[in-house]
Protein backbone atom coordinates (compact mmCIF):
# COMPACT_ATOMS: atom_id res chain seq x y z
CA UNK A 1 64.34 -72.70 -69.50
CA UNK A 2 61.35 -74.28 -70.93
CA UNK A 3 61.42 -77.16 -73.14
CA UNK A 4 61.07 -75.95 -76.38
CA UNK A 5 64.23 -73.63 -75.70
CA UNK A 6 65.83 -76.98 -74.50
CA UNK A 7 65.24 -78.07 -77.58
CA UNK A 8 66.24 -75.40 -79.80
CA UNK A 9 69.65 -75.34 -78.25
CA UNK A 10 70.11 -79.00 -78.64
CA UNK A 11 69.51 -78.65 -81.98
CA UNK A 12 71.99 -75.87 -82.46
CA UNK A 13 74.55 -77.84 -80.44
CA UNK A 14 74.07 -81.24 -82.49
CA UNK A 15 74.64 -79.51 -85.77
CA UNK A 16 77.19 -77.32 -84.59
CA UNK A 17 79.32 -79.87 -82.48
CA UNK A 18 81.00 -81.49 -86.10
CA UNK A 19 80.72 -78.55 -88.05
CA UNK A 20 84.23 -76.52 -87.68
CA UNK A 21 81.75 -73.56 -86.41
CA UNK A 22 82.52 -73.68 -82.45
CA UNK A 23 79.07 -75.60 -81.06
CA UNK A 24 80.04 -73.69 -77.55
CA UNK A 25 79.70 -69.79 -79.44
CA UNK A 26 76.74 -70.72 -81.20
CA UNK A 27 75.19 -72.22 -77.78
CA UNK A 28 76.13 -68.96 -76.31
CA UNK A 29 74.75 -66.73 -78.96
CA UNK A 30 71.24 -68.89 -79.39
CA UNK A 31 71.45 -68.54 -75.24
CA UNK A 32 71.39 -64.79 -75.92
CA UNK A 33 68.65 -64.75 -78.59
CA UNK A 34 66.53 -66.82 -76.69
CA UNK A 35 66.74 -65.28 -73.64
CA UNK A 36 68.29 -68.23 -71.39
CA UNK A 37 69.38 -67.75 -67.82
CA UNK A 38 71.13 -70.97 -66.36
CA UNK A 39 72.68 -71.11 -63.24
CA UNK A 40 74.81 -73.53 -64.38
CA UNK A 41 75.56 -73.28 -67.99
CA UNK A 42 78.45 -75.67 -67.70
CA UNK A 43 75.92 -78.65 -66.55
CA UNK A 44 73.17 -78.13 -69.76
CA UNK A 45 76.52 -77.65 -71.75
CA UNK A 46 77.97 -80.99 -70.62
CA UNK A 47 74.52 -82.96 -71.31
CA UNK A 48 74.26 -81.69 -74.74
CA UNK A 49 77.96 -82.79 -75.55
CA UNK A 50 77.34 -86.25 -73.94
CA UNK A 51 74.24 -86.21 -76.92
CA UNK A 52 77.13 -85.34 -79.66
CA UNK A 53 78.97 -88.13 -78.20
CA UNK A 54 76.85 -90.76 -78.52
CA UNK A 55 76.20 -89.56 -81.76
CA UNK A 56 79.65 -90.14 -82.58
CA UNK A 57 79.61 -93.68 -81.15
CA UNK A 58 76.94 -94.03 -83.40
CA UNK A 59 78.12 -92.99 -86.29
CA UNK A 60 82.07 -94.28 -86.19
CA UNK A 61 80.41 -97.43 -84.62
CA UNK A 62 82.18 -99.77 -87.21
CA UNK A 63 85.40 -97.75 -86.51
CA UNK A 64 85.16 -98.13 -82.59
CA UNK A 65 84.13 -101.77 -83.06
CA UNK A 66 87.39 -102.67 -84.77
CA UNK A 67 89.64 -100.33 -82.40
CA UNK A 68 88.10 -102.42 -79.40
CA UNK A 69 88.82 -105.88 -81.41
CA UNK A 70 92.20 -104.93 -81.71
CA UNK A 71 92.75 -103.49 -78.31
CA UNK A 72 92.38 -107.00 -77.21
CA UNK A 73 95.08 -108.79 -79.26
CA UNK A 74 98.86 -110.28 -77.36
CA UNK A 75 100.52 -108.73 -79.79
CA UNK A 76 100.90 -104.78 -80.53
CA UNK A 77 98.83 -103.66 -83.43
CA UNK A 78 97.71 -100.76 -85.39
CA UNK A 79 94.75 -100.79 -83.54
CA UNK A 80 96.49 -99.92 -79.88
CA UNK A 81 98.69 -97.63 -81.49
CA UNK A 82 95.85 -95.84 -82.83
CA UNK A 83 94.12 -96.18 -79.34
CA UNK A 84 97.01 -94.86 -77.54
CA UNK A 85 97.33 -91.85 -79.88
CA UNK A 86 93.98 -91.29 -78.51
CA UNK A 87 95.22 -91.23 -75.28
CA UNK A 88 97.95 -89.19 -75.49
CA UNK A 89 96.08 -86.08 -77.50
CA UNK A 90 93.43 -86.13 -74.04
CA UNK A 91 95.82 -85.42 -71.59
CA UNK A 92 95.87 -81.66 -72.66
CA UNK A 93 92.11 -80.75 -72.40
CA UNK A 94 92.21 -83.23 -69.38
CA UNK A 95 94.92 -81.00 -67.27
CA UNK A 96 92.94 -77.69 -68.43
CA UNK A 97 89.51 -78.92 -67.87
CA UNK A 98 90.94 -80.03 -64.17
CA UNK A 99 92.65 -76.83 -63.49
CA UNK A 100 90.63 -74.22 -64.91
CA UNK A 101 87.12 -75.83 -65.11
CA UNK A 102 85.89 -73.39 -62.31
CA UNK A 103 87.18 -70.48 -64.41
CA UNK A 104 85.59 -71.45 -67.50
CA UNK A 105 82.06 -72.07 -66.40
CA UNK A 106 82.53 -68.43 -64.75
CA UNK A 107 83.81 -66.96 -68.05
CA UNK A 108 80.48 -68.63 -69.62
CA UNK A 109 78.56 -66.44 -67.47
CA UNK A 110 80.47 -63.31 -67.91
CA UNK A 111 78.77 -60.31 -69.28
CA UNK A 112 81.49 -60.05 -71.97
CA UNK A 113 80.92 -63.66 -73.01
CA UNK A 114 79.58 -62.51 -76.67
CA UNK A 115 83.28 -60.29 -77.20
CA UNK A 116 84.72 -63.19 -76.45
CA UNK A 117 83.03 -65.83 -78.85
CA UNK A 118 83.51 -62.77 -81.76
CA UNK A 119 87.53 -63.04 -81.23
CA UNK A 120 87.54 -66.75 -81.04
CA UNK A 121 85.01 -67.37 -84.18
CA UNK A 122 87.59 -64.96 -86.08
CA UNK A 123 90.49 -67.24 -84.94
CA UNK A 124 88.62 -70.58 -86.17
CA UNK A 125 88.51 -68.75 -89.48
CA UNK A 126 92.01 -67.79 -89.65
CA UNK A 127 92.50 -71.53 -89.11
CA UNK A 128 90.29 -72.56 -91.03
CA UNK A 129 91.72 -70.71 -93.98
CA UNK A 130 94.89 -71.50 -93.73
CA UNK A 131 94.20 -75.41 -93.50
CA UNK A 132 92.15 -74.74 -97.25
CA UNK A 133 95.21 -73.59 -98.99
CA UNK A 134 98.13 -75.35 -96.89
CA UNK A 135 99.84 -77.79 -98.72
CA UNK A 136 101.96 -79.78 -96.23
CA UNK A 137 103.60 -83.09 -97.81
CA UNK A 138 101.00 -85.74 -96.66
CA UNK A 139 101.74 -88.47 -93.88
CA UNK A 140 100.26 -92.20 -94.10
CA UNK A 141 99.43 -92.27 -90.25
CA UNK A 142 98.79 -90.03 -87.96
CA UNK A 143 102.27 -89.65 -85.57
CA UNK A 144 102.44 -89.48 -81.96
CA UNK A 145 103.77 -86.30 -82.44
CA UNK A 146 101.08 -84.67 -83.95
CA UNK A 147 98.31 -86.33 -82.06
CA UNK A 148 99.69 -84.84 -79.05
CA UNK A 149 99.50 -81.40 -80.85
CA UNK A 150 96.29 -82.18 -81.94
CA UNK A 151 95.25 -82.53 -78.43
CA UNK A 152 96.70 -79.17 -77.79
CA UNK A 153 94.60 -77.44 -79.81
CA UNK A 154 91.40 -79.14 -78.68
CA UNK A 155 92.80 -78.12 -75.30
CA UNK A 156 92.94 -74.06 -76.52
CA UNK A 157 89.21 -75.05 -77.83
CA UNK A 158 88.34 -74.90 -74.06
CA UNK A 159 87.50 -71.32 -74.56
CA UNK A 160 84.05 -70.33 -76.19
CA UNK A 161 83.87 -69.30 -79.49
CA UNK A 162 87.21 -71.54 -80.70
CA UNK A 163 85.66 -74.56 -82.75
CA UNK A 164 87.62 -77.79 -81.44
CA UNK A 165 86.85 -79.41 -84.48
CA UNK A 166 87.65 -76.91 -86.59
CA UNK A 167 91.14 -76.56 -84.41
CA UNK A 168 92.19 -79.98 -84.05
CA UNK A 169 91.03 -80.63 -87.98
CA UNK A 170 92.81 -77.68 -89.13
CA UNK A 171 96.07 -78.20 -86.81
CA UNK A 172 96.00 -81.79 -88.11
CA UNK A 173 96.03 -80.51 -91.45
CA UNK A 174 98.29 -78.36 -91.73
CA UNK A 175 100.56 -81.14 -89.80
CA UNK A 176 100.14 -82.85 -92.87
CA UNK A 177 97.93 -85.62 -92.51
CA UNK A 178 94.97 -86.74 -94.99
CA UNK A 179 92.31 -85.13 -94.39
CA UNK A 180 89.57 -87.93 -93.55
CA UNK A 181 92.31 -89.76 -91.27
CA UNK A 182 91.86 -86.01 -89.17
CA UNK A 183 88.32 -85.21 -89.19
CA UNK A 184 87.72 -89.75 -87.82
CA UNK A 185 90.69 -88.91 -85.28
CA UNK A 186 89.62 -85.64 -83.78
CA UNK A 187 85.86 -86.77 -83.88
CA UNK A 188 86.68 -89.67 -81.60
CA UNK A 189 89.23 -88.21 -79.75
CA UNK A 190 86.47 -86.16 -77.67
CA UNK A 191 84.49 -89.06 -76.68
CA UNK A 192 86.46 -90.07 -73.07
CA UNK A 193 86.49 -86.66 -72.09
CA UNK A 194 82.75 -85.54 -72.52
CA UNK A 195 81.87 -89.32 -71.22
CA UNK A 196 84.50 -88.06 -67.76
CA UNK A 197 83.17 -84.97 -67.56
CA UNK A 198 79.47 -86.24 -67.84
CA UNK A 199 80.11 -88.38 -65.19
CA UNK A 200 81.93 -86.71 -62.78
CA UNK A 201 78.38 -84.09 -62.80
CA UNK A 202 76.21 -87.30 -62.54
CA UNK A 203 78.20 -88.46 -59.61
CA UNK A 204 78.35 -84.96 -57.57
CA UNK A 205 74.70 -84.82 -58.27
CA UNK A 206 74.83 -81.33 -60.47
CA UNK A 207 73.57 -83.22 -63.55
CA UNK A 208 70.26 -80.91 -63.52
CA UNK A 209 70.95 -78.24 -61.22
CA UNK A 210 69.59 -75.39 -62.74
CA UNK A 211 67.27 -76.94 -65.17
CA UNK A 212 63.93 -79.10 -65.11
CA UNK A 213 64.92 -82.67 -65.89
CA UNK A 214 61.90 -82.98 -69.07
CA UNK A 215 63.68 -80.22 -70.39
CA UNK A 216 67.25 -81.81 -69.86
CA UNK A 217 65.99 -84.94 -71.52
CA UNK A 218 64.75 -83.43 -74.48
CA UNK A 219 67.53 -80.76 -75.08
CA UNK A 220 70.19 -84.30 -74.87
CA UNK A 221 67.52 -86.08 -77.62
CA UNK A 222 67.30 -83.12 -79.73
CA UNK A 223 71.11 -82.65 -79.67
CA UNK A 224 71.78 -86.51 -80.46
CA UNK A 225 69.89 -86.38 -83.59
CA UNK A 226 70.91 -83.56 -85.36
CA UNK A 227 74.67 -84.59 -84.10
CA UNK A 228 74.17 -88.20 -86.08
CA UNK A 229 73.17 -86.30 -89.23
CA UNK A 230 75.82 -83.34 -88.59
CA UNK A 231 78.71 -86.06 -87.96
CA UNK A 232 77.82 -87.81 -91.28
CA UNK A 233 77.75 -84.24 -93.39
CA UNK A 234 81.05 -83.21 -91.69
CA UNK A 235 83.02 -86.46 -92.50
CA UNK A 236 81.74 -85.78 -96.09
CA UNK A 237 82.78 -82.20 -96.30
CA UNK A 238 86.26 -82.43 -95.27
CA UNK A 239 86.89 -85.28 -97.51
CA UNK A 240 86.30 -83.04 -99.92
CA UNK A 241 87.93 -80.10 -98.72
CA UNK A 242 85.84 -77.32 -98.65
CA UNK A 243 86.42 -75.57 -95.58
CA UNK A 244 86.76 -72.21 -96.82
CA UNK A 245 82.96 -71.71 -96.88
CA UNK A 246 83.03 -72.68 -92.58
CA UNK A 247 85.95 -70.03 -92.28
CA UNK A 248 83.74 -67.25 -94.23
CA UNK A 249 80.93 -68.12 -91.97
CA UNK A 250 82.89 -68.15 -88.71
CA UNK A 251 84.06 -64.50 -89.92
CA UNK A 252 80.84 -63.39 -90.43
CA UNK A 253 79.31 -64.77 -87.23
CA UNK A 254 82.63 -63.42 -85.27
CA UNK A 255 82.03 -59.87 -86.20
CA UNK A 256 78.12 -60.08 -86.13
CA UNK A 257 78.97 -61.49 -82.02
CA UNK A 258 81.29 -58.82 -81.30
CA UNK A 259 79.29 -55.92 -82.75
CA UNK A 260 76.39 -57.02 -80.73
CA UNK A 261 78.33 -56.86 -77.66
CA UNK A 262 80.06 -52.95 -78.59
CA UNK A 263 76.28 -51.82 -79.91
């Protein structure tokens, strides 16, 4: 991988990360276009979601800051409440990404990879379309309940070609809750386990295996931009509900995937 590849696919990744598109299908796909061999797709993969992170931080800093204020206090608050929802919708994606992350960074690199991402981008579609017309009576707060559920789905978003945003916004949706309170919730939601998983590859020392480190580096800033921008656009867009044009797309890119895998 050279770095203007790098770069291409951190773009893709940055705007595709927030968008309810699945950033992991299109990363495949643009791998297949561009003609990118990685040994270890997982590791690139993992850097260009720590970008997206950070881009999040960024972004929702104002959010974070008053989460982290509150976190603090004696006395239980909204704020550890909120924080503890957060905990409780990671421990799904953090059982599957401990017992299955071998399998998933081998289904990455199977040569059926692009049938997959076409079945999955036509299930983000179905969800997304039935989160546009669902009219679920609407919830103040986000419950316990459903951020546990919501943490399911990001969970199922393990596999390629399922958007986790566009699961865990949709699911939240159709759960009933507003709209913005989902799209803050699952956007920070993600950050401790991308930050864990970026770590735990730092610390084994397979941060850059398979890939030149100026290429790494610019692949991360290229993703971190266009994720600042892309996490601004999204929180916009679901406010104001128009999802249905993301589940047309997903459609569209789900069959284009899986007919260039038959043909």
């Amino acid at each position: 991988m050279d770095t203007l590849q790098a770069i291409l696919l951190g773009i893709v990744q940055g705007i595709t990360e927030f968008l309810p598109v699945s950033s992991s299908g299109h990363l495949q796909i643009a791998k297949e276009l561009l003609g990118v061999q990685l040994e270890e797709n997982l590791t690139f993969d993992v850097t260009l979601h720590a970008a997206t992170v950070l881009s999040t931080i960024v972004v929702l800093w104002s959010e974070i800051r008053r989460l982290l204020q509150g976190l603090f206090s004696r006395r239980f608050n909204e704020e550890q409440a909120y924080i503890l929802k957060l905990i409780l919708s990671m421990i799904p994606i953090g059982i599957v990404g401990f017992l299955l992350k071998d399998q998933l960074d081998a289904l990455l690199n199977a040569p059926y990879i692009l049938l997959i991402v076409g079945a999955m981008l036509l299930l983000t579609a179905a969800l997304l379309a039935f989160a546009q017309y669902a009219k679920p009576r609407p919830k103040e707060r986000i419950s316990y309940r459903d951020a546990l559920l919501i943490g399911v789905a990001q969970a199922c978003a393990a596999m390629p070609g399922l958007s986790r945003s566009g699961s865990t916004i949709a699911t939240g949706i159709l759960l009933g809750n507003k709209k913005t309170a989902v799209a803050q919730f699952s956007f920070l939601m993600v950050l401790a386990p991308i930050l864990g998983e970026t770590l735990l590859e730092a610390v084994s020392g397979e941060l850059t295996a398979g890939i030149g480190t100026g290429p790494l580096v610019a692949g991360f800033l290229a993703s971190f931009i266009t994720g600042c921008l892309a996490c601004r656009f999204m929180l916009e867009i679901v406010k104001r509900g128009r999802l249905i044009w993301f589940a047309l797309y997903c459609a569209l890119a789900g069959v284009v995937s899986i007919a260039s895998y038959l043909f």
